[in-house]
Protein backbone atom coordinates (compact mmCIF):
# COMPACT_ATOMS: atom_id res chain seq x y z
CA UNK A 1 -15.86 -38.91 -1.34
CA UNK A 2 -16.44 -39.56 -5.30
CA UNK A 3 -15.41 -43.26 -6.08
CA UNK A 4 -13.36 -44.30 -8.69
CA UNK A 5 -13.92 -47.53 -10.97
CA UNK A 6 -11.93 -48.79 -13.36
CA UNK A 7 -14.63 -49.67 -15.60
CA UNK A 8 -14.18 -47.06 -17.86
CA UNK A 9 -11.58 -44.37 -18.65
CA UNK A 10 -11.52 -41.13 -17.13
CA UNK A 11 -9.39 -37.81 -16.61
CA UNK A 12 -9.01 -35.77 -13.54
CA UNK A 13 -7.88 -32.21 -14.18
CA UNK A 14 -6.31 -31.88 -10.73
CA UNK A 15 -4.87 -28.95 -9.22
CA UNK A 16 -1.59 -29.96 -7.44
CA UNK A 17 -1.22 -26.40 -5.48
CA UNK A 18 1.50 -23.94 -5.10
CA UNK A 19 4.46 -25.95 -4.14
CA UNK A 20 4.19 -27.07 -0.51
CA UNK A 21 2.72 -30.41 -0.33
CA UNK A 22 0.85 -30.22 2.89
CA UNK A 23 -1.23 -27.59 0.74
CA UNK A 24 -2.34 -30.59 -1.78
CA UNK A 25 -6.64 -31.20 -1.07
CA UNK A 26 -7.46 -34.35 -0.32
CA UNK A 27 -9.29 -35.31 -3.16
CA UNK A 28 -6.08 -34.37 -5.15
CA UNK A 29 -3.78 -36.95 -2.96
CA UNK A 30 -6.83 -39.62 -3.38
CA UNK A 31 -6.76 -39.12 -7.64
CA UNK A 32 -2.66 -39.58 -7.40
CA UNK A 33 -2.70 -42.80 -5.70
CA UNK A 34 -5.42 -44.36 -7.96
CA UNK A 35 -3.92 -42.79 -11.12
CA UNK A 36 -3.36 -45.34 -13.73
CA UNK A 37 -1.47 -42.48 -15.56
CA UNK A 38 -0.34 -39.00 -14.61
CA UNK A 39 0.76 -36.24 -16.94
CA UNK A 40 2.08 -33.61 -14.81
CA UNK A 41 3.65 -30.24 -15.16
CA UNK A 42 6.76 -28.75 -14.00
CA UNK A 43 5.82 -26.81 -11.20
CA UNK A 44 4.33 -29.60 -8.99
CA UNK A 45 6.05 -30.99 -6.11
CA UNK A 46 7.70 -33.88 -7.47
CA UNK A 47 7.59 -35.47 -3.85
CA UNK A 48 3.79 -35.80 -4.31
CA UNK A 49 4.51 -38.30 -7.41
CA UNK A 50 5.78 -41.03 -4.99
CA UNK A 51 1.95 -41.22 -3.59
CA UNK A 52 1.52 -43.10 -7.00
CA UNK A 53 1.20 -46.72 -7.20
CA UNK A 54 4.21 -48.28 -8.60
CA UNK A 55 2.98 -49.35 -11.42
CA UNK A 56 1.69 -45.70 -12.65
CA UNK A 57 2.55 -44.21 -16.19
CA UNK A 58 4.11 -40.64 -15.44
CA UNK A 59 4.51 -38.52 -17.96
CA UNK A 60 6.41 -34.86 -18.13
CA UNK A 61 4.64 -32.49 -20.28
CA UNK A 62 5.84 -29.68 -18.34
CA UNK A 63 5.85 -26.22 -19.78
CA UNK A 64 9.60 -24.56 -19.75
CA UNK A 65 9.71 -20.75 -19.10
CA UNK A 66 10.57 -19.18 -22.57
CA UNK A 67 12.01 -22.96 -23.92
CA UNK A 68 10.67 -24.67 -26.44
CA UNK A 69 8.09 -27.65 -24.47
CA UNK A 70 4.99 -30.22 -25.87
CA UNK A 71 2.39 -28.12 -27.82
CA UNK A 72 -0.97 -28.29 -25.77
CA UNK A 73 -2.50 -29.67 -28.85
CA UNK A 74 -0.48 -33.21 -28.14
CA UNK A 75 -0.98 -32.74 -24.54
CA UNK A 76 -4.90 -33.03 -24.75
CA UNK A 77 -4.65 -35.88 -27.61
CA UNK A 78 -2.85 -38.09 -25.03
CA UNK A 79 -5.06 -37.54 -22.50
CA UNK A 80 -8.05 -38.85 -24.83
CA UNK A 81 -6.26 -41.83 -25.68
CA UNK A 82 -5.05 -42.93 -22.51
CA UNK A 83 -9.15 -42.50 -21.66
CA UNK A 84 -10.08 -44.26 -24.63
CA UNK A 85 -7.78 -47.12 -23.33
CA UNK A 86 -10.15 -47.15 -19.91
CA UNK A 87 -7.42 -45.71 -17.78
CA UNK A 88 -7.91 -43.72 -14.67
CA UNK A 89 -5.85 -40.35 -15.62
CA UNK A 90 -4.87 -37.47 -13.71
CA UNK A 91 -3.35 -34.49 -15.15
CA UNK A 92 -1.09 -32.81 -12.45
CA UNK A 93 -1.14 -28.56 -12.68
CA UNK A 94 0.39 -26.71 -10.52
CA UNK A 95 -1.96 -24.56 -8.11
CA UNK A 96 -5.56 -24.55 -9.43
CA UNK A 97 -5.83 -25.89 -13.26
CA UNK A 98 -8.76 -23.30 -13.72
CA UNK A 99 -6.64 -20.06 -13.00
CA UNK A 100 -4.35 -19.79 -15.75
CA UNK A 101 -3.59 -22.97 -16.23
CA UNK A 102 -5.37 -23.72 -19.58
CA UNK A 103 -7.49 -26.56 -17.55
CA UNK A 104 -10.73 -25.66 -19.40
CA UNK A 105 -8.96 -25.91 -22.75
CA UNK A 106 -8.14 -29.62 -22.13
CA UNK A 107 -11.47 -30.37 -20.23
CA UNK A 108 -13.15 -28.90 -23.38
CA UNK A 109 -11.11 -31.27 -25.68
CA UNK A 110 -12.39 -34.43 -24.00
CA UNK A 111 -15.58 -33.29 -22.93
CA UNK A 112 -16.28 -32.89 -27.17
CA UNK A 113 -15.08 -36.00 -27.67
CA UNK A 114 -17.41 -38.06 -24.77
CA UNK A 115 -14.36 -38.53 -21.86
CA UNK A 116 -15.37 -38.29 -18.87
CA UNK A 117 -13.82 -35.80 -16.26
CA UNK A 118 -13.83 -34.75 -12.95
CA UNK A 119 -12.17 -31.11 -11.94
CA UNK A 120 -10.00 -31.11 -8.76
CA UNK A 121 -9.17 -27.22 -7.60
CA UNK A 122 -6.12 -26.54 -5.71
CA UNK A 123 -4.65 -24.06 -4.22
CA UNK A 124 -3.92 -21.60 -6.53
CA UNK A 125 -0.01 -19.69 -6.20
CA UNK A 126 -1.63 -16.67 -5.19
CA UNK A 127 -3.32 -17.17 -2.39
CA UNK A 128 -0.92 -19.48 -1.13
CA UNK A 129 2.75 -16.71 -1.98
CA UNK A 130 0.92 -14.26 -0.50
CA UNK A 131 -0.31 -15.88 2.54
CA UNK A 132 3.07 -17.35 3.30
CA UNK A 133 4.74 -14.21 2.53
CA UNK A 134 2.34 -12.30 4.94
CA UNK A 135 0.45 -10.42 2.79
CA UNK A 136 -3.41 -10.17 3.10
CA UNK A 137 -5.20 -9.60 -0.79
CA UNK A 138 -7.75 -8.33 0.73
CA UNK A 139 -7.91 -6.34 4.58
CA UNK A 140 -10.58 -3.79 5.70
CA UNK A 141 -7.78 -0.96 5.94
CA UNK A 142 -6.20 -1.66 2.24
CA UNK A 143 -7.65 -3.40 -0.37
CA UNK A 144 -11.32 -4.38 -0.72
CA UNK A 145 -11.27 -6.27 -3.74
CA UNK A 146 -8.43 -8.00 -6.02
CA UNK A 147 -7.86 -8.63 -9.44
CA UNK A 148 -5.54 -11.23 -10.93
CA UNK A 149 -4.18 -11.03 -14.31
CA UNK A 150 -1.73 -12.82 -16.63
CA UNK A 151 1.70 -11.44 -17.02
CA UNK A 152 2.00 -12.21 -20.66
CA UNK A 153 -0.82 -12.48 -23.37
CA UNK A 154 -1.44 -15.78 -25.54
CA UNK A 155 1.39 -16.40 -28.10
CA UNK A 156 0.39 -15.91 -31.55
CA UNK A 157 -2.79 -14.49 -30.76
CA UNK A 158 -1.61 -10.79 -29.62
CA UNK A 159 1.69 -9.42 -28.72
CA UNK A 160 3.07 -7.56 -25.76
CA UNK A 161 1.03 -6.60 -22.37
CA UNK A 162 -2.59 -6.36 -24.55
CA UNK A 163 -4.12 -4.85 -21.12
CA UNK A 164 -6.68 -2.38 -20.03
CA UNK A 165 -4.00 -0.37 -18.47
CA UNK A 166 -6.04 2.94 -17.95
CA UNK A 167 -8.69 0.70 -16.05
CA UNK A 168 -5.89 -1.34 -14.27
CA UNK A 169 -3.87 1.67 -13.45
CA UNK A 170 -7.16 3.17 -11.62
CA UNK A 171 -8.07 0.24 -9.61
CA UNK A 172 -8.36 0.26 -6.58
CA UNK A 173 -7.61 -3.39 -4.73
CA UNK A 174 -4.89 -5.50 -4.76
CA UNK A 175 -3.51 -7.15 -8.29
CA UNK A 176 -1.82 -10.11 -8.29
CA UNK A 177 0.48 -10.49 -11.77
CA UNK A 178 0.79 -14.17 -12.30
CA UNK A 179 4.00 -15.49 -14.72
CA UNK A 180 5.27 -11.43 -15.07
CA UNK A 181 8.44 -10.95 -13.62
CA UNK A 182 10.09 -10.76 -17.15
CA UNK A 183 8.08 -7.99 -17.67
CA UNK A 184 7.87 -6.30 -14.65
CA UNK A 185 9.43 -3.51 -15.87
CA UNK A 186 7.30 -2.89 -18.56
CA UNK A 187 4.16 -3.38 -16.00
CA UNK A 188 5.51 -1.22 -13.49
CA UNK A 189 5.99 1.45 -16.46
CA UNK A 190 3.01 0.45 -18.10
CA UNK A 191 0.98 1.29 -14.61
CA UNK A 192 2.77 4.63 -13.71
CA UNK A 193 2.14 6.02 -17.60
CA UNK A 194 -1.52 5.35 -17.49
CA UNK A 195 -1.97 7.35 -13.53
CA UNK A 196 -1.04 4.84 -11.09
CA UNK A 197 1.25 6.47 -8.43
CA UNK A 198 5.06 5.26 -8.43
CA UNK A 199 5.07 5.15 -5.09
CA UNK A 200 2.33 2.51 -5.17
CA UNK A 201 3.66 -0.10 -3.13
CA UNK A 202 4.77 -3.94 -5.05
CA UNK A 203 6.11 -7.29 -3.87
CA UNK A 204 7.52 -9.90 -6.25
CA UNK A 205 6.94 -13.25 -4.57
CA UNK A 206 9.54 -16.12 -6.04
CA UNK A 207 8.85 -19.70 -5.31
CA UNK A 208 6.03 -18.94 -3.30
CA UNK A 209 5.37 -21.49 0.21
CA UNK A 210 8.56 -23.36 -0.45
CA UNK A 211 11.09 -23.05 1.77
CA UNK A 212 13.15 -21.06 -0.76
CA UNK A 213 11.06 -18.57 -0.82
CA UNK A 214 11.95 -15.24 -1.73
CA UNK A 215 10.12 -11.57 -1.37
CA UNK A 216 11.45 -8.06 -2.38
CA UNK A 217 9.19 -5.29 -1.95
CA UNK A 218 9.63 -1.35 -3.14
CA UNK A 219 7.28 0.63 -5.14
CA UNK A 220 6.45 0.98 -8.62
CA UNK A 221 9.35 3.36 -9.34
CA UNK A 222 11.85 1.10 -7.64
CA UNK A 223 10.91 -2.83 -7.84
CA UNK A 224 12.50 -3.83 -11.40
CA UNK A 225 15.96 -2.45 -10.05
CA UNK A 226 15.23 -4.44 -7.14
CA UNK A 227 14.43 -7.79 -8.44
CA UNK A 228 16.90 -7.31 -10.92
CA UNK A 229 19.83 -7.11 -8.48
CA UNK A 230 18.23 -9.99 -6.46
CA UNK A 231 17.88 -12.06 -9.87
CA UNK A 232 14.70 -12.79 -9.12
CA UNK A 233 13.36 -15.61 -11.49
CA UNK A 234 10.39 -18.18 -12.30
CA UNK A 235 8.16 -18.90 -10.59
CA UNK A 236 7.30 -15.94 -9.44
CA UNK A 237 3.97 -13.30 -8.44
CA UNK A 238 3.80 -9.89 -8.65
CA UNK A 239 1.67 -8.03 -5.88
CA UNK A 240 0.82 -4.53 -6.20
CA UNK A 241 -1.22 -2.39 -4.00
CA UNK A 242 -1.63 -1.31 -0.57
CA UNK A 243 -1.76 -4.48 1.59
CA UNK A 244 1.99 -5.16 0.42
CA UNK A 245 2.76 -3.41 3.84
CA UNK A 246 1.70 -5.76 5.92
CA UNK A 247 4.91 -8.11 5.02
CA UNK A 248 7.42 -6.96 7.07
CA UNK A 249 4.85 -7.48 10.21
CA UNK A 250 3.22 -10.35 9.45
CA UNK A 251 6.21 -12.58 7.87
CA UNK A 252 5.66 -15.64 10.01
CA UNK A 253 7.13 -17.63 7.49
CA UNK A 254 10.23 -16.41 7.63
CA UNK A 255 10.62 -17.88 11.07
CA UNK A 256 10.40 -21.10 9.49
CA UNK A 257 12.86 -21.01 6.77
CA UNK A 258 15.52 -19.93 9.80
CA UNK A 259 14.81 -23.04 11.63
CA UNK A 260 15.19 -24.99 8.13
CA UNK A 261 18.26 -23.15 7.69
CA UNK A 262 19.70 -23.77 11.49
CA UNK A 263 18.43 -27.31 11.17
CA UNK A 264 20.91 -28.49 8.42
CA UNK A 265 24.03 -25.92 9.13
């Protein structure tokens, strides 16, 4: 294991995983306790906060679904100058900060300006919905290969789904939609225009490895009706291919949310 002095100021872009705490790396749980500071997003675990000394800084700079939140711009200026001040910080993503979490952007920033940093992957929401929800991304019989993909493009930079959709609608393996159910509809459509059959199968995973967990599955003709009527909501993945199948038969987590449930009736 890497040790940490506090003779100078460092930043640990650490990946907090999908939800579940037992799915946290050690490394992670090591940065957290020794964390002078910690600016952390809304989608950790806030249990995994009380492994911080007492004396920690902690610092919301979550970004709200569709609200107004702290421009990324401010985000990577206070991790520099918490740095600058020698501190040992950790900035808390949920699942890995390298997958869509804009973890390069802010390891750019302070790289540039002579910060040191250390990367800390975690479990990123896709592998960790799907395996919980019983899905394989990849199996021999179904999928061979899997793509992920944003569900929305960069704002201000391009508008609407800016996507290959031809080349997505032929592919082959498994895609996993990250931060798309608002616009599952127009993905499902989207997919179906450009060749992909409707009756492609498609799970929507919400709150994936918590114990609120949710999973509807259809097709690509019927899955916005469904996850409308379910109200479906943040955070959620969107699974599309073949190896959605394999839910209803390999669902052990299901098992596990009835024993929560028959625990505290």
């Amino acid at each position: 294991m890497r040790a940490i002095t506090a003779n100078s100021g460092k930043v640990f872009i650490t990946g907090a995983g999908p939800g579940d705490p037992g799915l946290l790396t050690l490394r992670a749980k090591e940065v957290i306790e020794l964390a002078d500071v910690i600016l952390y997003d809304n989608l950790i675990n806030m249990s995994i906060l009380s492994w911080a000394k007492e004396k920690a800084e902690k610092v919301f700079v979550g970004k709200l679904p569709y609200c107004s939140s702290i421009r990324q711009e401010t985000i990577n200026e206070w991790l520099y100058l918490h740095a600058l001040e020698g501190k040992q910080v950790v900035r808390l993503k949920g699942g890995d900060p390298l997958i869509f979490g804009r973890g390069a952007e802010e390891a750019e920033y302070l790289v540039e300006r002579g910060i040191e940093i250390e990367i800390v992957p975690g479990v990123t929401s896709s592998l960790a919905a799907t395996a919980y929800a019983g899905i394989p991304l990849t199996h021999r019989d179904a999928a061979q290969s899997v793509l992920f993909v944003t569900g929305h493009t960069k704002k201000g930079k391009t508008t609407g789904l800016n996507f290959n959709w031809p080349m997505l609608a032929a592919y082959d393996g498994t895609i996993v939609f990250y931060m798309g159910v608002k616009n599952l509809e127009a993905i499902c459509e989207n997919l179906i225009q450009h060749g992909k059959a409707p009756e492609t199968m498609v799970a929507v995973i919400e709150n994936g490895s918590l114990l609120q967990q949710r999973v509807i599955s259809g097709n690509l003709g019927t899955i916005a009706g469904k996850a409308a009527a379910a109200v479906i909501g943040t955070p959620s993945l969107i699974v599309v291919g073949e190896v959605v199948k394999y839910h209803e038969q390999l669902n052990w987590f299901a098992a596990v949310q009835q024993q929560f449930k028959q625990a505290i009736a």
